[in-house]
PDB file of N, CA and C in Angstrom:
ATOM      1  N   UNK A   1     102.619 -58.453 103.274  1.00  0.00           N
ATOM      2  CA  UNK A   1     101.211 -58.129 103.188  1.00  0.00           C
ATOM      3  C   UNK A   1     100.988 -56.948 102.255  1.00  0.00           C
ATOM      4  N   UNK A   2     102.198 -55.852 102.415  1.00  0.00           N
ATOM      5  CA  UNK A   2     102.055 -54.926 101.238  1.00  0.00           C
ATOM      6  C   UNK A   2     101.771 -55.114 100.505  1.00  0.00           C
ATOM      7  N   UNK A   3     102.521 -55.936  99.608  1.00  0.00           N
ATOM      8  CA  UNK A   3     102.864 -56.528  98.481  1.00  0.00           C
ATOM      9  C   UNK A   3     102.018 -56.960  97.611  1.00  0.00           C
ATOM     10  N   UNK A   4     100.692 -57.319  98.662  1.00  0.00           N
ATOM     11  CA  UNK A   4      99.848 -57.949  97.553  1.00  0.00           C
ATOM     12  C   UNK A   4      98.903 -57.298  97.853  1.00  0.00           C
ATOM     13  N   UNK A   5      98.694 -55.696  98.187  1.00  0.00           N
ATOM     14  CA  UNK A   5      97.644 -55.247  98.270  1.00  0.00           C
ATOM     15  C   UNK A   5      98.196 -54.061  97.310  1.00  0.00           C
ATOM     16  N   UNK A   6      98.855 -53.536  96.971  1.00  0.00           N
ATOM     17  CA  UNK A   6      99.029 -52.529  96.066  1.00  0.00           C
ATOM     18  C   UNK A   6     100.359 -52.421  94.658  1.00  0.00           C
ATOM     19  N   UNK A   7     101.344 -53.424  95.544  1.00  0.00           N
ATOM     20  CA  UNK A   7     102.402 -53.568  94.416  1.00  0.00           C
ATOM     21  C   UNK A   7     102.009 -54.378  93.468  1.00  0.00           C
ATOM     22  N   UNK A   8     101.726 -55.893  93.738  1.00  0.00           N
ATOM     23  CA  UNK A   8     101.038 -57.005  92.872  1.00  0.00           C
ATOM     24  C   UNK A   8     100.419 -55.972  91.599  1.00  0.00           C
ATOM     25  N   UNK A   9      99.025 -55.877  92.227  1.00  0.00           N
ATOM     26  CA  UNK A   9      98.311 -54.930  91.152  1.00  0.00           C
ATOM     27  C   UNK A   9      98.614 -53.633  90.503  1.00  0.00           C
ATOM     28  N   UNK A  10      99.332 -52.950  91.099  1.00  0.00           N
ATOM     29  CA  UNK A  10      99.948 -52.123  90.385  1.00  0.00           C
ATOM     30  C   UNK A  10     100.976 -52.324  89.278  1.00  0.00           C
ATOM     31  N   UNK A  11     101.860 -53.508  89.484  1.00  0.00           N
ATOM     32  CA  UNK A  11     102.721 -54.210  88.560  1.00  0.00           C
ATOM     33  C   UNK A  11     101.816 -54.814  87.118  1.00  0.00           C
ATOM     34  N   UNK A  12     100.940 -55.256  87.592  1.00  0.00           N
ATOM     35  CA  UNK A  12      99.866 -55.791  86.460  1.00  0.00           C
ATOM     36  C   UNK A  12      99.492 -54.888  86.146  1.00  0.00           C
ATOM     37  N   UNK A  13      98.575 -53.793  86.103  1.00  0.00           N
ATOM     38  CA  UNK A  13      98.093 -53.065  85.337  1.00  0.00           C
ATOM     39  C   UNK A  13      98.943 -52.350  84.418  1.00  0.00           C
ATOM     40  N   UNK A  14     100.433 -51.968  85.152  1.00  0.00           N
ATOM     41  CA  UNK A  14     101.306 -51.385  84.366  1.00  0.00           C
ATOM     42  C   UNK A  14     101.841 -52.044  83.159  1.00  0.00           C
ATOM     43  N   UNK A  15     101.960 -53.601  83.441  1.00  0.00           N
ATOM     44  CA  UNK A  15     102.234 -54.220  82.040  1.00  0.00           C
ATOM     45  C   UNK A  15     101.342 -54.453  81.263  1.00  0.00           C
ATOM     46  N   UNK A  16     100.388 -54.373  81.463  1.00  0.00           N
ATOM     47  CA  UNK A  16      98.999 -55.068  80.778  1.00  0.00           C
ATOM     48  C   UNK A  16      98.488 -53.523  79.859  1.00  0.00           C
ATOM     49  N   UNK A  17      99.029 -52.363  80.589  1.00  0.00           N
ATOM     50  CA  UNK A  17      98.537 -51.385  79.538  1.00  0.00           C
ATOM     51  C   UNK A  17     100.060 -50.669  78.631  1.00  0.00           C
ATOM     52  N   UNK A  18     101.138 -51.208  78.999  1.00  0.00           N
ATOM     53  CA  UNK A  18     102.297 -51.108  78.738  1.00  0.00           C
ATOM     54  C   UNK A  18     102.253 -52.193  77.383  1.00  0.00           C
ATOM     55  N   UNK A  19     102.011 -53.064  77.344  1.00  0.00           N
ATOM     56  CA  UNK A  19     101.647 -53.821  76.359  1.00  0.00           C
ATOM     57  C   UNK A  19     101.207 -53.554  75.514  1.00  0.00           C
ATOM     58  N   UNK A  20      99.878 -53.267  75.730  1.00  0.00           N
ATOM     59  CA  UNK A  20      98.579 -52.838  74.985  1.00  0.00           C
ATOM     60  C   UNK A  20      99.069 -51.962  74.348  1.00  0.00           C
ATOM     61  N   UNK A  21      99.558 -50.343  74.432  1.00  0.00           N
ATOM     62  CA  UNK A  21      99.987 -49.405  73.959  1.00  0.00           C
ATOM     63  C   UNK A  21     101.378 -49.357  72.971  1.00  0.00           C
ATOM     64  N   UNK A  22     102.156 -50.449  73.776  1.00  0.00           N
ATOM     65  CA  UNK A  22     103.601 -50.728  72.444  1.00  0.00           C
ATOM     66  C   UNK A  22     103.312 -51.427  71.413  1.00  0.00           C
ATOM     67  N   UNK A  23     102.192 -52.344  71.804  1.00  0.00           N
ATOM     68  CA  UNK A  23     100.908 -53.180  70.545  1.00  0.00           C
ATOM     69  C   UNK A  23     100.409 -52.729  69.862  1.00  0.00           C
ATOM     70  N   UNK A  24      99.603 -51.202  70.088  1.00  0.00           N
ATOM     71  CA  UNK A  24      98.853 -50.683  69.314  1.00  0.00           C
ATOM     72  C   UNK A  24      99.926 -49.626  68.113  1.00  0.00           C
ATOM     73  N   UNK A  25     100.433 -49.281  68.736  1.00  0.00           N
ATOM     74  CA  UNK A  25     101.245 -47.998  68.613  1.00  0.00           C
ATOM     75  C   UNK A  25     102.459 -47.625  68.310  1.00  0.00           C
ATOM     76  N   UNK A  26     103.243 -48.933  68.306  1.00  0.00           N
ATOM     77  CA  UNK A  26     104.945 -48.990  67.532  1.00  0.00           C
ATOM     78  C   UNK A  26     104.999 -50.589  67.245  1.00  0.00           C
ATOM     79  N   UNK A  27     104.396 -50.881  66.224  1.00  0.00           N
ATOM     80  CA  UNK A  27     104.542 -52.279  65.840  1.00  0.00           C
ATOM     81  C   UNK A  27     105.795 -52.853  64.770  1.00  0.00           C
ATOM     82  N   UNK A  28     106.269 -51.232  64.976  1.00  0.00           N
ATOM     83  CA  UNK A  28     107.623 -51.839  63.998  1.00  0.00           C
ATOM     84  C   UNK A  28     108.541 -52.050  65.074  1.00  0.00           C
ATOM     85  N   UNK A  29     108.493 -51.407  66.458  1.00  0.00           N
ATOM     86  CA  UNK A  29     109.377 -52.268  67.113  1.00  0.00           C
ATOM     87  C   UNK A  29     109.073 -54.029  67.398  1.00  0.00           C
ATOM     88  N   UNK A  30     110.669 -55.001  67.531  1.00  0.00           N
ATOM     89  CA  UNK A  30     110.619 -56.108  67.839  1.00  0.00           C
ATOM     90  C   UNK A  30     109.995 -56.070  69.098  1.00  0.00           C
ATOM     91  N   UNK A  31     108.939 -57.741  68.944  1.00  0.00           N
ATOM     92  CA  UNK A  31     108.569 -58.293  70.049  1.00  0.00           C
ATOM     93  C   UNK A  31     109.575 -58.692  71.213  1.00  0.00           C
ATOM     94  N   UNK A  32     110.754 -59.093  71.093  1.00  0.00           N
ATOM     95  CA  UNK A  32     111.752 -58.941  71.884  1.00  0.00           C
ATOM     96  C   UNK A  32     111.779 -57.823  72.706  1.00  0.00           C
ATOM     97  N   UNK A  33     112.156 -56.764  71.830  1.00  0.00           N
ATOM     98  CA  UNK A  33     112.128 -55.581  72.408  1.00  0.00           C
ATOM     99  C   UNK A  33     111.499 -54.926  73.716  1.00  0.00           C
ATOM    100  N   UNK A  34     109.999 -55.229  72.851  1.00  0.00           N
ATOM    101  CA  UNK A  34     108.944 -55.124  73.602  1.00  0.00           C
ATOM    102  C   UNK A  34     108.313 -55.500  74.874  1.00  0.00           C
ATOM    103  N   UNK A  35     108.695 -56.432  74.953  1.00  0.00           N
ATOM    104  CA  UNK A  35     108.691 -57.633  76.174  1.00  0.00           C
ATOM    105  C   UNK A  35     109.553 -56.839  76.884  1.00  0.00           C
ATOM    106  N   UNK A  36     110.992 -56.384  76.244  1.00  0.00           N
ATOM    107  CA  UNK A  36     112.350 -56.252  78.044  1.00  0.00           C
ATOM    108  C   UNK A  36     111.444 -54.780  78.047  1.00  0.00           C
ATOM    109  N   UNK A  37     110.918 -53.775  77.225  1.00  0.00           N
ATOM    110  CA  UNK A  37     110.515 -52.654  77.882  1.00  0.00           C
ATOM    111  C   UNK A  37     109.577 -52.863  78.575  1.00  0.00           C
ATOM    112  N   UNK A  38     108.692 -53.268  78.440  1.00  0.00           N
ATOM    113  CA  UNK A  38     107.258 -53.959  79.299  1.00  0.00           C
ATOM    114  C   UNK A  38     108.053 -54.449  80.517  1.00  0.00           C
ATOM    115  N   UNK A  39     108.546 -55.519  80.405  1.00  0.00           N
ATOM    116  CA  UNK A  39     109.642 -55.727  81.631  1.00  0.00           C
ATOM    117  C   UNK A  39     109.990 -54.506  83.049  1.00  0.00           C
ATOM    118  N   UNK A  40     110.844 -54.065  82.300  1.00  0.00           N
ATOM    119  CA  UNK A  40     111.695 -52.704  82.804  1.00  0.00           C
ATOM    120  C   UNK A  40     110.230 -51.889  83.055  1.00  0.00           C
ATOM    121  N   UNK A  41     109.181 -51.658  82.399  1.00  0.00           N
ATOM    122  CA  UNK A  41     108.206 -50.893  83.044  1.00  0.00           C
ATOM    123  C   UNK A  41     107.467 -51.408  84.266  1.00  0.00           C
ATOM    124  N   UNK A  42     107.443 -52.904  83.990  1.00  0.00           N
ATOM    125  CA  UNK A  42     106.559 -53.352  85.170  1.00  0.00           C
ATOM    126  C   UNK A  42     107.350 -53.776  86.893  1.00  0.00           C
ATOM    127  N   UNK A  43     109.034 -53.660  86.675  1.00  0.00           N
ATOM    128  CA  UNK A  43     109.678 -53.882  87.316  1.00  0.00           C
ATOM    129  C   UNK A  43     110.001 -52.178  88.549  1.00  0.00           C
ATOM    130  N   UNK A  44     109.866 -50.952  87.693  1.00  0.00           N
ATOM    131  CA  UNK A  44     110.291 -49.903  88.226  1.00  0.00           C
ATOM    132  C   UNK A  44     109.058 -49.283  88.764  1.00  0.00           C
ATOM    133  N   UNK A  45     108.298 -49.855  87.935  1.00  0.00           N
ATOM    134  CA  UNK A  45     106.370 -49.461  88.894  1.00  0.00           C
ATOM    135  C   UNK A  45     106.359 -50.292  90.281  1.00  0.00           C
ATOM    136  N   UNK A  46     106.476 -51.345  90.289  1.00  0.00           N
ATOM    137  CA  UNK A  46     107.009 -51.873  91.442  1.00  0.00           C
ATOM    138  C   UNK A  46     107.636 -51.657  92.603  1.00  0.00           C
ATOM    139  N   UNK A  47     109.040 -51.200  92.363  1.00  0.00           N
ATOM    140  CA  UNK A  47     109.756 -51.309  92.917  1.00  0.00           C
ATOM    141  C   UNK A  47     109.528 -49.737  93.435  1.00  0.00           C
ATOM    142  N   UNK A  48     108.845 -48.741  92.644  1.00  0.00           N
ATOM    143  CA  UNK A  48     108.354 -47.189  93.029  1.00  0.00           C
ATOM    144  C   UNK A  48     107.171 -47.450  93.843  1.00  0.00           C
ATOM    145  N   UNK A  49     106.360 -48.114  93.693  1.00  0.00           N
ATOM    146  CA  UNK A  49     105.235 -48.284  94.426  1.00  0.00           C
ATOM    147  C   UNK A  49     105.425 -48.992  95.867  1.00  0.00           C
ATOM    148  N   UNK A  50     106.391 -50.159  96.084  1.00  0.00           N
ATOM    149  CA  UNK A  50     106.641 -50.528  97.453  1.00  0.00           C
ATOM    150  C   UNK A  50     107.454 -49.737  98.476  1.00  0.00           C
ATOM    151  N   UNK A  51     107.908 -49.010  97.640  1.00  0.00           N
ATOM    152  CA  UNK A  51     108.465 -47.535  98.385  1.00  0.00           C
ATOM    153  C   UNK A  51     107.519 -45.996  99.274  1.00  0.00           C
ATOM    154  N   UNK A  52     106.625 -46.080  98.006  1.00  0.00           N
ATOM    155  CA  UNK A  52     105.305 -45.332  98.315  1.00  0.00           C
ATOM    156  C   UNK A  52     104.581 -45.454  98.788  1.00  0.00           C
ATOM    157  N   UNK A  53     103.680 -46.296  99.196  1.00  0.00           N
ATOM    158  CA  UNK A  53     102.545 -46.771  99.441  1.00  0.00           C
ATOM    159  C   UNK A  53     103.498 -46.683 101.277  1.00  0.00           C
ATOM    160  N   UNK A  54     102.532 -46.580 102.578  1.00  0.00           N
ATOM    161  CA  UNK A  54     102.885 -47.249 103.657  1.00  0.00           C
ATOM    162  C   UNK A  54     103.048 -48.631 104.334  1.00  0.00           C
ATOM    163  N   UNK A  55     103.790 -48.652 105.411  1.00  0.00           N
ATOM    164  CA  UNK A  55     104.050 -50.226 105.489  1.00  0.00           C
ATOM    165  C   UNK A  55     102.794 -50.661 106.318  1.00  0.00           C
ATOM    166  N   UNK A  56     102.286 -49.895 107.273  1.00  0.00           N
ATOM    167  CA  UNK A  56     101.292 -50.330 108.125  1.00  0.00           C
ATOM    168  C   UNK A  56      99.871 -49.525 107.990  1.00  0.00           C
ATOM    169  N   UNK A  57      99.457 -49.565 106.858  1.00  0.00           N
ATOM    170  CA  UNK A  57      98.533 -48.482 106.509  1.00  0.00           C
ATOM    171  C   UNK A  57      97.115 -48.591 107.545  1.00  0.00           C
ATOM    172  N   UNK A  58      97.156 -50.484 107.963  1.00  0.00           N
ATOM    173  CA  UNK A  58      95.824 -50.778 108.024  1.00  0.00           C
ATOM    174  C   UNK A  58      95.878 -50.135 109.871  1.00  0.00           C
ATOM    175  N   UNK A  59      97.347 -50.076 110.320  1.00  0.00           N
ATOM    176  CA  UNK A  59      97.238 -49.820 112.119  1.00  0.00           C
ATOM    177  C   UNK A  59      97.046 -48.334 111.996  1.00  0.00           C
ATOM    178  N   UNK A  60      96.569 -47.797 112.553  1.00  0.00           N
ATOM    179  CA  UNK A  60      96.016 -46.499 112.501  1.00  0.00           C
ATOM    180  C   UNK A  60      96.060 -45.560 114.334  1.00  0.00           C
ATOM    181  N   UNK A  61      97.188 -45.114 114.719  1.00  0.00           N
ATOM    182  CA  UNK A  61      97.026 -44.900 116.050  1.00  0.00           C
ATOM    183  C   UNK A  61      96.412 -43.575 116.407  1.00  0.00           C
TER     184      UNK A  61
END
């Protein structure tokens, strides 16, 4: 249930502006390239964020 309330979207935004910015802004690096860093960015936002975020945020005692 985490998962798709804060990691999901957090993973997307991170590639989607991770993109955008290696697009705008180092176009002499390869698209290859680009892709495994986008990758590796959207994978460690992830995997930092399901760590962070709480597991039972919504039970509240």
């Amino acid at each position: 249930m985490r998962a798709f309330k804060f990691v999901i979207p957090i993973m997307l935004i991170v590639g989607t502006f991770g993109w955008i910015m290696l697009d705008n802004n180092f176009q002499e690096v390869p698209e290859k390239t680009r892709v495994v860093i986008t990758l590796g960015a959207v994978l460690a936002s992830g995997f930092i964020s399901f760590f962070l975020f709480p597991k039972n945020e919504g039970e509240k005692y």
